[in-house]
C-alpha atoms as a PDB file:
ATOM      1  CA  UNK A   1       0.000   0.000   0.000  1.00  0.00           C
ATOM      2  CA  UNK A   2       1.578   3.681  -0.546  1.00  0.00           C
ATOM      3  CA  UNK A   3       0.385   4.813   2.337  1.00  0.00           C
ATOM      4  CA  UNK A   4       2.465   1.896   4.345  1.00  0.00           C
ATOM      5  CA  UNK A   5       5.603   0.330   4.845  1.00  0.00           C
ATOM      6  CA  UNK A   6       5.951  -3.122   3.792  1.00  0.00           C
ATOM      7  CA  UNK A   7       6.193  -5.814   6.293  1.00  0.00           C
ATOM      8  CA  UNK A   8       4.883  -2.994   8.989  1.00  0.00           C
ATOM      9  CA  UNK A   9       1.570  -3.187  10.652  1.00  0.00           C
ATOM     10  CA  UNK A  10       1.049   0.705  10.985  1.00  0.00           C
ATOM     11  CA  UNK A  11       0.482   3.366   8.497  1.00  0.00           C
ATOM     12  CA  UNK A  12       3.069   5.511   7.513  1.00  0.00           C
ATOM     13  CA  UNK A  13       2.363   8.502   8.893  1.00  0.00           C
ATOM     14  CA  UNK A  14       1.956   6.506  12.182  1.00  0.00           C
ATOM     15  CA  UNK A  15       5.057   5.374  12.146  1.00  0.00           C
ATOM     16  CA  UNK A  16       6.483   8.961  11.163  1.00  0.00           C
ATOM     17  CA  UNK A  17       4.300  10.243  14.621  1.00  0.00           C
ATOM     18  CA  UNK A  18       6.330   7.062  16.674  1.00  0.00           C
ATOM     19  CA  UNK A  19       9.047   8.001  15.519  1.00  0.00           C
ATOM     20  CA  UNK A  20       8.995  11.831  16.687  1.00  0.00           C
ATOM     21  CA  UNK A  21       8.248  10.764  20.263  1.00  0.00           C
ATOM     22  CA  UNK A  22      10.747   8.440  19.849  1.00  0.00           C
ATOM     23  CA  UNK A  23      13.406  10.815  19.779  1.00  0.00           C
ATOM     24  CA  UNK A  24      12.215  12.998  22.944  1.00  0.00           C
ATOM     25  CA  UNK A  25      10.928   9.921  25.075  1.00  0.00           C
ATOM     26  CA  UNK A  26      11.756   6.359  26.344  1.00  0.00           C
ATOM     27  CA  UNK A  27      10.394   3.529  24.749  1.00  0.00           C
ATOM     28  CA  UNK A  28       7.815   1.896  26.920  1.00  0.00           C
ATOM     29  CA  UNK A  29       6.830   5.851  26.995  1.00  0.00           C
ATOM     30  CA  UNK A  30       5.877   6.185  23.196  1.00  0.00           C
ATOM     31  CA  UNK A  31       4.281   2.509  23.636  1.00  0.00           C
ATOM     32  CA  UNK A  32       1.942   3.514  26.560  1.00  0.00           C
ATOM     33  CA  UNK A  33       0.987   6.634  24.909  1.00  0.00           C
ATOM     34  CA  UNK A  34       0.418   4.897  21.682  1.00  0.00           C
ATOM     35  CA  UNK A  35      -1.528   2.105  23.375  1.00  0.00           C
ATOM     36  CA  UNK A  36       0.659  -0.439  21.130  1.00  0.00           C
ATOM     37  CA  UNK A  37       3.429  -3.128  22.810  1.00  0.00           C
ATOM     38  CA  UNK A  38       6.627  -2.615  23.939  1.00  0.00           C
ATOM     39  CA  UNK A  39       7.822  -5.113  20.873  1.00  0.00           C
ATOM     40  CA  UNK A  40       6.131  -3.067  18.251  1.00  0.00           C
ATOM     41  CA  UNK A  41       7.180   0.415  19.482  1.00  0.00           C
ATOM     42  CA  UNK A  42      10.800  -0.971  19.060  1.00  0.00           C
ATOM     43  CA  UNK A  43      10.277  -2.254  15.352  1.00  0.00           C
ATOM     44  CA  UNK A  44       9.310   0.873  14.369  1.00  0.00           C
ATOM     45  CA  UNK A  45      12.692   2.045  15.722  1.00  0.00           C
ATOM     46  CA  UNK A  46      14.756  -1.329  14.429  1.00  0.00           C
ATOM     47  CA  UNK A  47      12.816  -0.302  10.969  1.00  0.00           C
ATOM     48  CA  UNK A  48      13.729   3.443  10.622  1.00  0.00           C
ATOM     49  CA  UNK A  49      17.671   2.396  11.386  1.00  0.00           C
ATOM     50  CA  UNK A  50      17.847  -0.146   8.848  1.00  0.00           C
ATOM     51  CA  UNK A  51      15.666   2.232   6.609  1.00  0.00           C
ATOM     52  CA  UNK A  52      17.969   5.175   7.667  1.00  0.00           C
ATOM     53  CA  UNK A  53      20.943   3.148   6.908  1.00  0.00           C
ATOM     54  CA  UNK A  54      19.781   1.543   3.641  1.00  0.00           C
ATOM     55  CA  UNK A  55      19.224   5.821   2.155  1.00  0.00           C
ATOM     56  CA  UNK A  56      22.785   6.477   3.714  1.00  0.00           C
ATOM     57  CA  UNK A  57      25.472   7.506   1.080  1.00  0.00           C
ATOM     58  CA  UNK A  58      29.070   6.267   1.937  1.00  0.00           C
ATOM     59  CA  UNK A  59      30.586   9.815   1.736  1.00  0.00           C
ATOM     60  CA  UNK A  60      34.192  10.139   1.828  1.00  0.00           C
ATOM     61  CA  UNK A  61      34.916  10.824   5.763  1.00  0.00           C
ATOM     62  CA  UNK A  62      37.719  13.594   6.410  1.00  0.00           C
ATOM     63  CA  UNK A  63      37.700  13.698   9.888  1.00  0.00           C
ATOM     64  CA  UNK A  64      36.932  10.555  11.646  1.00  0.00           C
ATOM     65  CA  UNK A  65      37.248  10.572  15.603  1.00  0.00           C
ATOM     66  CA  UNK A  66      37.931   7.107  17.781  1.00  0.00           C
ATOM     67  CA  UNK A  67      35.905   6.887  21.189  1.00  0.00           C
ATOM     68  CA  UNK A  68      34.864   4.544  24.070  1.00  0.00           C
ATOM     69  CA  UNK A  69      31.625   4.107  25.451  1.00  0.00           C
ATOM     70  CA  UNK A  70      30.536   2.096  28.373  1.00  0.00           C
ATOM     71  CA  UNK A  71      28.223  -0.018  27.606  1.00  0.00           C
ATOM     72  CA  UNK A  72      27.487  -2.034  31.535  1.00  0.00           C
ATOM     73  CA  UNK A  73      28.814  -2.048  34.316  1.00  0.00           C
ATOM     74  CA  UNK A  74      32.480  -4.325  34.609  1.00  0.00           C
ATOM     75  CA  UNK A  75      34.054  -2.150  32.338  1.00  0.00           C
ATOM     76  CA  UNK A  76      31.920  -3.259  28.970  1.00  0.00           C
ATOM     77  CA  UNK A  77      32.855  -0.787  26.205  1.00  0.00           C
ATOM     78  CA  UNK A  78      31.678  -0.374  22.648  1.00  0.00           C
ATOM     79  CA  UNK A  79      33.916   1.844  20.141  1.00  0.00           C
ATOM     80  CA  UNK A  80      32.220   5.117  19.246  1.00  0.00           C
ATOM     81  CA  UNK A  81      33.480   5.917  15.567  1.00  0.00           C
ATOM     82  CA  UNK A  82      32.085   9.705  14.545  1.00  0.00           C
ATOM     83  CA  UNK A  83      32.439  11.890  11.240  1.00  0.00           C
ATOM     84  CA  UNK A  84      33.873  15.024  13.349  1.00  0.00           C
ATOM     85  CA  UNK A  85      32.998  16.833  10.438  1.00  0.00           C
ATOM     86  CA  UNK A  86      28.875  16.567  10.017  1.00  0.00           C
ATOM     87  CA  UNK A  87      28.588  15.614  13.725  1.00  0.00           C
ATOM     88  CA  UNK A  88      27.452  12.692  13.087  1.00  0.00           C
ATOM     89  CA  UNK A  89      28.156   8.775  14.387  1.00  0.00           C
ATOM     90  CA  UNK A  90      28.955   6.686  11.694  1.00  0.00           C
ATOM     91  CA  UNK A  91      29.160   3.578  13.800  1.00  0.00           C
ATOM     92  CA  UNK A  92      29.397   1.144  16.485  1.00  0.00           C
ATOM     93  CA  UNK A  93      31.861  -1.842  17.142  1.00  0.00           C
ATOM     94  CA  UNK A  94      30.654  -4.336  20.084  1.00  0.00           C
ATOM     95  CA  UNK A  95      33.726  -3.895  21.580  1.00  0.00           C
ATOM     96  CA  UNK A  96      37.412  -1.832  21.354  1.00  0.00           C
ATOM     97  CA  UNK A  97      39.729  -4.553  20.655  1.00  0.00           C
ATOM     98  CA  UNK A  98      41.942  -4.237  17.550  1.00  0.00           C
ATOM     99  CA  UNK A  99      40.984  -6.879  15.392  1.00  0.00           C
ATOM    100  CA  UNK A 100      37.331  -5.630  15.942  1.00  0.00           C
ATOM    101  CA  UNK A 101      38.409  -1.894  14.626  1.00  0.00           C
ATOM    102  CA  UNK A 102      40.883  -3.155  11.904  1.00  0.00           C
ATOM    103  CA  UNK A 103      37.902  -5.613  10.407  1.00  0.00           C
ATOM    104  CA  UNK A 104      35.630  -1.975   9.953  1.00  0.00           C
ATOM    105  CA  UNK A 105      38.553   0.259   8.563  1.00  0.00           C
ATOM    106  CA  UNK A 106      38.959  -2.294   6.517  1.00  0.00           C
ATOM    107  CA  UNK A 107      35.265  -2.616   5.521  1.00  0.00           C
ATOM    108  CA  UNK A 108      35.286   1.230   5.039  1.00  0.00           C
ATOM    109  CA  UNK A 109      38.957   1.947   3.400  1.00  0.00           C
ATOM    110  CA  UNK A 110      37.204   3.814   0.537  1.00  0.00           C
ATOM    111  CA  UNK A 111      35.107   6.223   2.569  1.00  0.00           C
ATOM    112  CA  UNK A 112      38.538   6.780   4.381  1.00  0.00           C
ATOM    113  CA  UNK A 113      40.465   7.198   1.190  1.00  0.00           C
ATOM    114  CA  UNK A 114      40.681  10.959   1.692  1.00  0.00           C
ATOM    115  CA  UNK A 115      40.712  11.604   5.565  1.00  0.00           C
ATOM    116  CA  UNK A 116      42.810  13.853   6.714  1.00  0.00           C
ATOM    117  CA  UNK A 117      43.071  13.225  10.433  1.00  0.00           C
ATOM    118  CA  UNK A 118      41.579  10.304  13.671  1.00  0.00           C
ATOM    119  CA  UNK A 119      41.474  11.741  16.674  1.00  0.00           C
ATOM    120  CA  UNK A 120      41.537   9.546  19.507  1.00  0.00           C
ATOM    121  CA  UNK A 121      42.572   8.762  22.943  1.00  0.00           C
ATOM    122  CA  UNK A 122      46.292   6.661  23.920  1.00  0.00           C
ATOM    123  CA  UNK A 123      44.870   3.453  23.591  1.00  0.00           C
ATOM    124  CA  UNK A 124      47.059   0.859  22.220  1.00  0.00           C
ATOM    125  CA  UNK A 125      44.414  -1.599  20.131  1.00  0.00           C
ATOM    126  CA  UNK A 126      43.048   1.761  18.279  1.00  0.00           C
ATOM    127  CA  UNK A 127      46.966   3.631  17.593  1.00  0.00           C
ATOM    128  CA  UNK A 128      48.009   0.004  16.500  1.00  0.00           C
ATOM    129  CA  UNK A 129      44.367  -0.971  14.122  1.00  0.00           C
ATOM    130  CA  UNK A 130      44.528   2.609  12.530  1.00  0.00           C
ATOM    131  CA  UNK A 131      48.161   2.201  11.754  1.00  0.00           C
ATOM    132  CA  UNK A 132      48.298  -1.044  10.024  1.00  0.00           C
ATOM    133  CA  UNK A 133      44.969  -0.035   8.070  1.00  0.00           C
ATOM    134  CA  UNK A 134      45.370   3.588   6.790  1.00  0.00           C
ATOM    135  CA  UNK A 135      47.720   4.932   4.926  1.00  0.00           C
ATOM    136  CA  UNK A 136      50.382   8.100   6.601  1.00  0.00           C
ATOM    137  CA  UNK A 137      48.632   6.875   9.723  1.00  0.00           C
ATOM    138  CA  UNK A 138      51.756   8.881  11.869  1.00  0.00           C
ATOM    139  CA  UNK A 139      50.709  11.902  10.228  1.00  0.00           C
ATOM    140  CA  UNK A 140      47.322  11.339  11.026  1.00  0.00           C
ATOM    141  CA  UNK A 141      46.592   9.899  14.234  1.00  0.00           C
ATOM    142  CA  UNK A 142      45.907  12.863  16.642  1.00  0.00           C
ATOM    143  CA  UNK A 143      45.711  12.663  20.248  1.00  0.00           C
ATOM    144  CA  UNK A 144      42.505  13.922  21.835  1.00  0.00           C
ATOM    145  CA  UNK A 145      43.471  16.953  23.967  1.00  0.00           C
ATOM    146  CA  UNK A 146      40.630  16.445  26.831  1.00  0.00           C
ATOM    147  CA  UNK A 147      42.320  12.717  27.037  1.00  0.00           C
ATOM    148  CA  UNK A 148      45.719  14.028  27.801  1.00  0.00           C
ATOM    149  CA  UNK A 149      44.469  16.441  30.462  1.00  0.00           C
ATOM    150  CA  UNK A 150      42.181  14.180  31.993  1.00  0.00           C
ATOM    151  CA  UNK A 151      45.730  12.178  32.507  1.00  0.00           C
ATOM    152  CA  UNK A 152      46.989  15.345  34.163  1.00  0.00           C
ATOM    153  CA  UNK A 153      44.070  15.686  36.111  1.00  0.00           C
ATOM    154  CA  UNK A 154      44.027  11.757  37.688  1.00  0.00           C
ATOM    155  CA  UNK A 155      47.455  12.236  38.274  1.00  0.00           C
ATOM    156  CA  UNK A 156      47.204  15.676  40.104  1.00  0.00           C
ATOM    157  CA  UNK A 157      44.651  14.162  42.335  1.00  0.00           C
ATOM    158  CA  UNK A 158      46.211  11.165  43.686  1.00  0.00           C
ATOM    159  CA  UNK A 159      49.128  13.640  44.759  1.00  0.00           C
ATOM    160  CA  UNK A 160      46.571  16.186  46.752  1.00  0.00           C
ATOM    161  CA  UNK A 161      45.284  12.626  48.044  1.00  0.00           C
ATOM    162  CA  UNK A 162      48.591  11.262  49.715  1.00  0.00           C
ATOM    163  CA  UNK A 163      49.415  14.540  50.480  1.00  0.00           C
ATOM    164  CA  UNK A 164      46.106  15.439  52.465  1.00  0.00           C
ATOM    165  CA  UNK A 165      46.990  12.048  54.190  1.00  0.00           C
ATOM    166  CA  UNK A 166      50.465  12.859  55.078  1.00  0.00           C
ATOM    167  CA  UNK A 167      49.154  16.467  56.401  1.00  0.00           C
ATOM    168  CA  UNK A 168      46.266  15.195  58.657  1.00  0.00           C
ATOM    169  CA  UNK A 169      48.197  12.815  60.537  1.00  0.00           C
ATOM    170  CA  UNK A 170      50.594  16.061  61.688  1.00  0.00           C
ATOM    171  CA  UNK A 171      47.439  18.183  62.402  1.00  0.00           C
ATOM    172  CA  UNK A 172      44.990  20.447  60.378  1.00  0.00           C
ATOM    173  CA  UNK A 173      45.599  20.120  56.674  1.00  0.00           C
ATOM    174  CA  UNK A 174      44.981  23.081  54.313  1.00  0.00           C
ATOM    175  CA  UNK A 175      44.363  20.819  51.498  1.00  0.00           C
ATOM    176  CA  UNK A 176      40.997  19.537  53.518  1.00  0.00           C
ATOM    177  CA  UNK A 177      37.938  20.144  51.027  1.00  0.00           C
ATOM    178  CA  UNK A 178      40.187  21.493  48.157  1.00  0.00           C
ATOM    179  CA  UNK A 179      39.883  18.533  45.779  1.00  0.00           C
ATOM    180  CA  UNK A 180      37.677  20.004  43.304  1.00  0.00           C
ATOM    181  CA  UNK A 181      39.570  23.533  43.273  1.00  0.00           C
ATOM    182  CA  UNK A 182      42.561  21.977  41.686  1.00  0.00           C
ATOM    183  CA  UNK A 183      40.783  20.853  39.316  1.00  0.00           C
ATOM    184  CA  UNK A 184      38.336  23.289  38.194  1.00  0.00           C
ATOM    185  CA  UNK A 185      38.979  25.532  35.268  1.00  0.00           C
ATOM    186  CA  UNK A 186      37.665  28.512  33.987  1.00  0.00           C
ATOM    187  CA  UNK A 187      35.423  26.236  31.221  1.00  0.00           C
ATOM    188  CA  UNK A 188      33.837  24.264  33.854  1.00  0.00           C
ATOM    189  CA  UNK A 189      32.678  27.210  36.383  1.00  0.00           C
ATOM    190  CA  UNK A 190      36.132  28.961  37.198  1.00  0.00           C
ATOM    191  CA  UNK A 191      37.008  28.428  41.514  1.00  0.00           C
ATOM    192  CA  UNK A 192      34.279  29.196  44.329  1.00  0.00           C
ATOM    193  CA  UNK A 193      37.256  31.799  45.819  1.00  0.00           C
ATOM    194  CA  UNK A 194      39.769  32.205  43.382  1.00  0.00           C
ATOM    195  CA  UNK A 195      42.073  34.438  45.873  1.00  0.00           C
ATOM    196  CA  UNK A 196      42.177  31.807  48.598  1.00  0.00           C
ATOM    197  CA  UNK A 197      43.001  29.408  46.182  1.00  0.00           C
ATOM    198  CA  UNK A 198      45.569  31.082  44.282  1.00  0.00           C
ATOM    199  CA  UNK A 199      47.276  31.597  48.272  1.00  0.00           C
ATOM    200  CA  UNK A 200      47.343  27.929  48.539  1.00  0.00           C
ATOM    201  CA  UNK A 201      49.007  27.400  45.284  1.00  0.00           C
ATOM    202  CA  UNK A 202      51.675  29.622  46.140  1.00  0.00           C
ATOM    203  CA  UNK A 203      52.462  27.233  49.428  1.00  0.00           C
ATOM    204  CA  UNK A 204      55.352  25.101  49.467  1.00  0.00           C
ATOM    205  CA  UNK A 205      52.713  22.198  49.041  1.00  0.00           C
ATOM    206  CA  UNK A 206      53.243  19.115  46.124  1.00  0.00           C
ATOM    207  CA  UNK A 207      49.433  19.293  45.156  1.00  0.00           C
ATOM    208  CA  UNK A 208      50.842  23.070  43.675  1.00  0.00           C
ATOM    209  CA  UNK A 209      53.916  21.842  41.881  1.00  0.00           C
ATOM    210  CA  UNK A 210      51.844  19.289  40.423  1.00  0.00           C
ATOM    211  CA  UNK A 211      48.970  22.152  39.601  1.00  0.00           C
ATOM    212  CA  UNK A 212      51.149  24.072  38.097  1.00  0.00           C
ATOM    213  CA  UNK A 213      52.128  21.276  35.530  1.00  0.00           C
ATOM    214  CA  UNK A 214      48.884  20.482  34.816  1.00  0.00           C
ATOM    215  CA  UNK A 215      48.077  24.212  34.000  1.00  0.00           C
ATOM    216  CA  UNK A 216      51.316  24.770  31.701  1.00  0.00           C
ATOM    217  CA  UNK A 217      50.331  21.261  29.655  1.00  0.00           C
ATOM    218  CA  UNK A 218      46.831  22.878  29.102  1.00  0.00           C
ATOM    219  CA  UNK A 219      48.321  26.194  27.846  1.00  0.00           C
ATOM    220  CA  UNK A 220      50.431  24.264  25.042  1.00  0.00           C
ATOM    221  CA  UNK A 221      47.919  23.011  22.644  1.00  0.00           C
ATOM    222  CA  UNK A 222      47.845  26.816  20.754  1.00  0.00           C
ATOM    223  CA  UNK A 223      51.014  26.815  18.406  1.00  0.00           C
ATOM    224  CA  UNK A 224      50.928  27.180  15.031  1.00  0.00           C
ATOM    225  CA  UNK A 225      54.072  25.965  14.713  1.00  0.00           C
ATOM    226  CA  UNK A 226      55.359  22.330  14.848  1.00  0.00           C
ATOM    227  CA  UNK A 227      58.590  23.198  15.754  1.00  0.00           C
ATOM    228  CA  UNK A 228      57.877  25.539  18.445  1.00  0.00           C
ATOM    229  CA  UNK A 229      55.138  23.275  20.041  1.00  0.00           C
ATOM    230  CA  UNK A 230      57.873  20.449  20.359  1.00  0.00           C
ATOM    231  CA  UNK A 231      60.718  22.786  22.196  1.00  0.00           C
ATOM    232  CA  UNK A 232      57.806  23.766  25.245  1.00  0.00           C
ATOM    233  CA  UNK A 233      56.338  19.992  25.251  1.00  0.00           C
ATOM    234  CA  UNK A 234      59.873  18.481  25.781  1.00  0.00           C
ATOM    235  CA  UNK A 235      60.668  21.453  28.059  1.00  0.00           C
ATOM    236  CA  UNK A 236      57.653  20.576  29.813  1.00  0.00           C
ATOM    237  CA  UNK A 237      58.805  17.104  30.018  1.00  0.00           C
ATOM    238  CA  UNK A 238      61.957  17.795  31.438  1.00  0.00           C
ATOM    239  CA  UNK A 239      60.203  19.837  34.273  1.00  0.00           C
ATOM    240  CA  UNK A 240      57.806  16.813  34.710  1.00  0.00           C
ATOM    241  CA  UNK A 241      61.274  14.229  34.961  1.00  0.00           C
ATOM    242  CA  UNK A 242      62.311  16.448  37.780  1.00  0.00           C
ATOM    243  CA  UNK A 243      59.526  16.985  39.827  1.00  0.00           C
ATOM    244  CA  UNK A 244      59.658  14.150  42.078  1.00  0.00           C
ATOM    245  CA  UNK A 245      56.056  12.725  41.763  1.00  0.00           C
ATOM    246  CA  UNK A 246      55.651  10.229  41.025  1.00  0.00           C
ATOM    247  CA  UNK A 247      52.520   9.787  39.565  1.00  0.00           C
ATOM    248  CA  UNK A 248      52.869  13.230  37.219  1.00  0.00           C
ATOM    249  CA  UNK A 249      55.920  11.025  35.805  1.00  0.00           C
ATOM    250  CA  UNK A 250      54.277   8.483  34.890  1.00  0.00           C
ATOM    251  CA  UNK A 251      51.922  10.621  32.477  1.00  0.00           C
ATOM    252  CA  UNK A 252      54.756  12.152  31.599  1.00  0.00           C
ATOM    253  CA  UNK A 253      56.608   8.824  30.024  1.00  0.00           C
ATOM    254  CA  UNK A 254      53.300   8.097  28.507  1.00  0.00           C
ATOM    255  CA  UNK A 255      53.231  12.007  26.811  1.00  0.00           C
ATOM    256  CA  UNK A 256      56.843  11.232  25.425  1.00  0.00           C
ATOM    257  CA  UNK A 257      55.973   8.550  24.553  1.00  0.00           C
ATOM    258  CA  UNK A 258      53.168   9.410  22.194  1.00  0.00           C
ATOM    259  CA  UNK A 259      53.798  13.229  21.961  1.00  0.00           C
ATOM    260  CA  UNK A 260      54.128  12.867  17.854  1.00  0.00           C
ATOM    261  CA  UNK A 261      50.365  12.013  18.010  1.00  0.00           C
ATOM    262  CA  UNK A 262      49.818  15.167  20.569  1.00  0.00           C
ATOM    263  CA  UNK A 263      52.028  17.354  17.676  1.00  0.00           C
ATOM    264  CA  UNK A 264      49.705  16.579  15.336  1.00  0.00           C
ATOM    265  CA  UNK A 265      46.911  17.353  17.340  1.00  0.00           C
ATOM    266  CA  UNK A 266      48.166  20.336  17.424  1.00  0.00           C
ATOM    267  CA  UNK A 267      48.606  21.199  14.400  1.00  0.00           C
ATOM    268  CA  UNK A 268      45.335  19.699  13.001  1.00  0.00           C
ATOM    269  CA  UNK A 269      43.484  21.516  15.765  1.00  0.00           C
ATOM    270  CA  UNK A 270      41.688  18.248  15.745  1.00  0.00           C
ATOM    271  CA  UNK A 271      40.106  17.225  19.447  1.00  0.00           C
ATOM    272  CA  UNK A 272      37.230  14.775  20.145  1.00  0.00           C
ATOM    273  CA  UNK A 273      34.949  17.686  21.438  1.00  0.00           C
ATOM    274  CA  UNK A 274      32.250  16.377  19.436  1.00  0.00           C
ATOM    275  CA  UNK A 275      32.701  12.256  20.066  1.00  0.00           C
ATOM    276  CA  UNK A 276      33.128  13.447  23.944  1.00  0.00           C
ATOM    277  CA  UNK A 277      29.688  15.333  23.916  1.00  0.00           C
ATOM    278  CA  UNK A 278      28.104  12.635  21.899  1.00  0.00           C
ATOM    279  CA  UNK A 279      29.056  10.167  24.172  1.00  0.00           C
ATOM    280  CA  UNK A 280      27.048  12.451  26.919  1.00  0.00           C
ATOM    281  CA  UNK A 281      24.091  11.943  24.688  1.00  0.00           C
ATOM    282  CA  UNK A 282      24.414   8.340  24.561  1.00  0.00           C
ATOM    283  CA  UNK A 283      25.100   8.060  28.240  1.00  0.00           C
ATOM    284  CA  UNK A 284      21.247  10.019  28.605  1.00  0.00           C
ATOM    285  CA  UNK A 285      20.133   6.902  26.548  1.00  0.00           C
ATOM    286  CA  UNK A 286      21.231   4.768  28.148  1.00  0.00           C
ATOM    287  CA  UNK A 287      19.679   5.857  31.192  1.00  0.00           C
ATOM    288  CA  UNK A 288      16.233   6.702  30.203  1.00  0.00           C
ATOM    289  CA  UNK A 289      15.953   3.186  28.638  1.00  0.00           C
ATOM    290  CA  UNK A 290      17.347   1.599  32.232  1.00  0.00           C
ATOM    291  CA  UNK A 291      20.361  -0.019  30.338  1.00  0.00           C
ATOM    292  CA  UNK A 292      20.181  -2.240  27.441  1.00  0.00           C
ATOM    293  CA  UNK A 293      20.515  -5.894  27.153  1.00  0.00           C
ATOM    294  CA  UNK A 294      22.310  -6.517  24.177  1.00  0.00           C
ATOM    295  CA  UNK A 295      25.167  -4.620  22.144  1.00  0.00           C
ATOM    296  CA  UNK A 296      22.266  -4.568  19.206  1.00  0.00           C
ATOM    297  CA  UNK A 297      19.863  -2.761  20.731  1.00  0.00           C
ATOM    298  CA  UNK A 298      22.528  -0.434  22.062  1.00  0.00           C
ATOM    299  CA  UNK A 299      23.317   0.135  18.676  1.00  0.00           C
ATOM    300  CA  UNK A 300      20.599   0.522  17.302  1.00  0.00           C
ATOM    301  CA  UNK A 301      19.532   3.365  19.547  1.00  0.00           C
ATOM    302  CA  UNK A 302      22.599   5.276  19.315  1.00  0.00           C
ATOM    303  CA  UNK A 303      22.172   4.968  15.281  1.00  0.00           C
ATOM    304  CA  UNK A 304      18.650   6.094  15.688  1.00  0.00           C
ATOM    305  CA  UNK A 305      19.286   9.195  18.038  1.00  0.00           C
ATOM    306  CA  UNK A 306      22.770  10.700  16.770  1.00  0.00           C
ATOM    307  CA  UNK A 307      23.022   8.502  13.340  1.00  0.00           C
ATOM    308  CA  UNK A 308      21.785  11.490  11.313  1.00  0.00           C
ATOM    309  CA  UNK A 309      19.593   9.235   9.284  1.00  0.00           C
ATOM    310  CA  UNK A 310      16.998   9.896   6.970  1.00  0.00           C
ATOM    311  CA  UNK A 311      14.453   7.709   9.073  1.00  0.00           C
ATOM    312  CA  UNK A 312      10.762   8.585   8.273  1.00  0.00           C
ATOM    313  CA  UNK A 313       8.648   5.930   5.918  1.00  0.00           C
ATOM    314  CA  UNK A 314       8.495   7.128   2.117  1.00  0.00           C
ATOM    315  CA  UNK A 315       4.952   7.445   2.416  1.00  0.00           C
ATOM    316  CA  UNK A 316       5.034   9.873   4.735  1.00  0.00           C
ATOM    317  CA  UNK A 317       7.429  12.072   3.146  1.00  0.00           C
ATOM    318  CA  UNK A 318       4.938  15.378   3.843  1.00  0.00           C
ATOM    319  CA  UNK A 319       5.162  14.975   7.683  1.00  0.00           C
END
């Protein structure tokens, strides 16, 4: 019939009104308001995903970001893999091993004929699957910024940690309620009392060494030049080989480690903003559906919410 889909049970323009509410409310929602199943509610959803990804053209991608999802609980992870460029996911692996990544780069090798730079975090499987699968992978594997500093940021902490230990066993610590301060920035809401906390950074405390790194890695991701954003990051380095923490060290044998992916970073001004605020999104999924039982399903509501899909039945093309 034009005015349905084949093999649905619904009209088209029913299916068009599902799948509206589908995109603002949780499943058994739309079914309850609908008065149709639970079952049925999610065909439509299955449907419009396969019919979203049937009208999908395989674009060349340019800028392709690598990301990590949790999927449960005992540290279950799906790979995230985005078009940076049109904001868009393009799709999801069931898990982030290497084999799993290299099988869909190789799947995809001529949508990825023409990228220009993956942005991603340190993690082995993904530098080692993007290197053996695309070519000039060195000059195009780029180091997600927010990655690096979140390093910085664990490592920071478990300093203020042993130090706040080591200070409340002698007597009052000034370090007592502080964890937060160090580290706050000015993009997520700045400090509560910026002057009292810039008079504690100035004591002869470790947490404020180990601040102050943190805060000169985070101003070295503006250089134009290649050669000038290598001098400060190994200068940086040797500060960090000096400082006597051990726990900013380590980050910092991991950063020389892989600073040629952080350089081109850098000079691709390529981050994973947009995978990182997806992944927010799909984390709100997640939760209004209560979790998910399968990798499939998972999938196949990420697809449907951020897969920028043409989705609505051809017969209801006037919606």
């Amino acid at each position: 019939m034009p005015w349905a889909e084949p093999g649905s049970g619904f009209t088209a323009l029913f299916e068009a009104l599902a799948i509206s509410w589908l995109k603002v409310a949780s499943t058994k929602a739309v079914s309850d308001r609908m008065k149709i199943s639970w079952d049925e509610t999610w065909g439509i959803m299955e449907r419009a995903v396969r019919r979203g990804l049937a009208r999908r053209d395989a674009a060349p991608i340019e800028e392709l970001a690598i990301d990590e999802t949790s999927f449960q609980k005992r540290h279950e992870y799906v790979t995230v893999l985005v078009d940076r460029k049109n904001g868009v996911i393009v799709d999801i692996l069931d898990d982030r091993k290497k084999v799993t990544l290299k099988k869909w780069l190789a799947a995809n090798k001529d949508q990825l004929r023409e990228v220009r730079s993956v942005s991603m975090d340190m993690w082995e499987p993904f530098i080692t699957a993007v290197q053996e699968s695309i070519e000039g992978a060195d000059s195009k594997i780029c180091f997600d910024r927010f990655h690096v500093a979140a390093h910085f940021g664990k490592a920071l902490d478990k300093v203020r940690a042993t130090e706040h230990r080591t200070l409340g066993r002698e007597g009052d610590s000034p370090l007592t309620k502080t964890k937060h301060d160090w580290l706050r920035t000015k993009a997520n809401g700045g400090y509560k009392d910026k002057r009292a906390f810039l008079r504690l950074t100035r004591q002869n405390l470790k947490t404020a060494r180990a601040w102050r790194i943190k805060e000169a890695a985070s101003g070295l991701w503006s250089y134009t030049y290649r050669g000038a954003a290598e001098r400060n990051w190994k200068a940086l380095l040797g500060w960090i080989a000096r400082c006597r923490l051990e726990s900013v060290i380590k980050v910092g044998n991991m950063i020389r480690r892989n600073l040629w992916g952080i350089l081109n970073a850098i000079m691709h001004k390529a981050t994973n903003a947009i995978a990182e605020s997806i992944n927010a999104v799909i984390q709100k999924i997640k939760a209004r559906a209560c979790g998910f039982r399968n990798r499939a399903r998972f999938r196949t509501a990420i697809l449907f919410q951020k897969g920028g899909l043409s989705m609505l039945p051809s017969g209801a093309s006037g919606y």
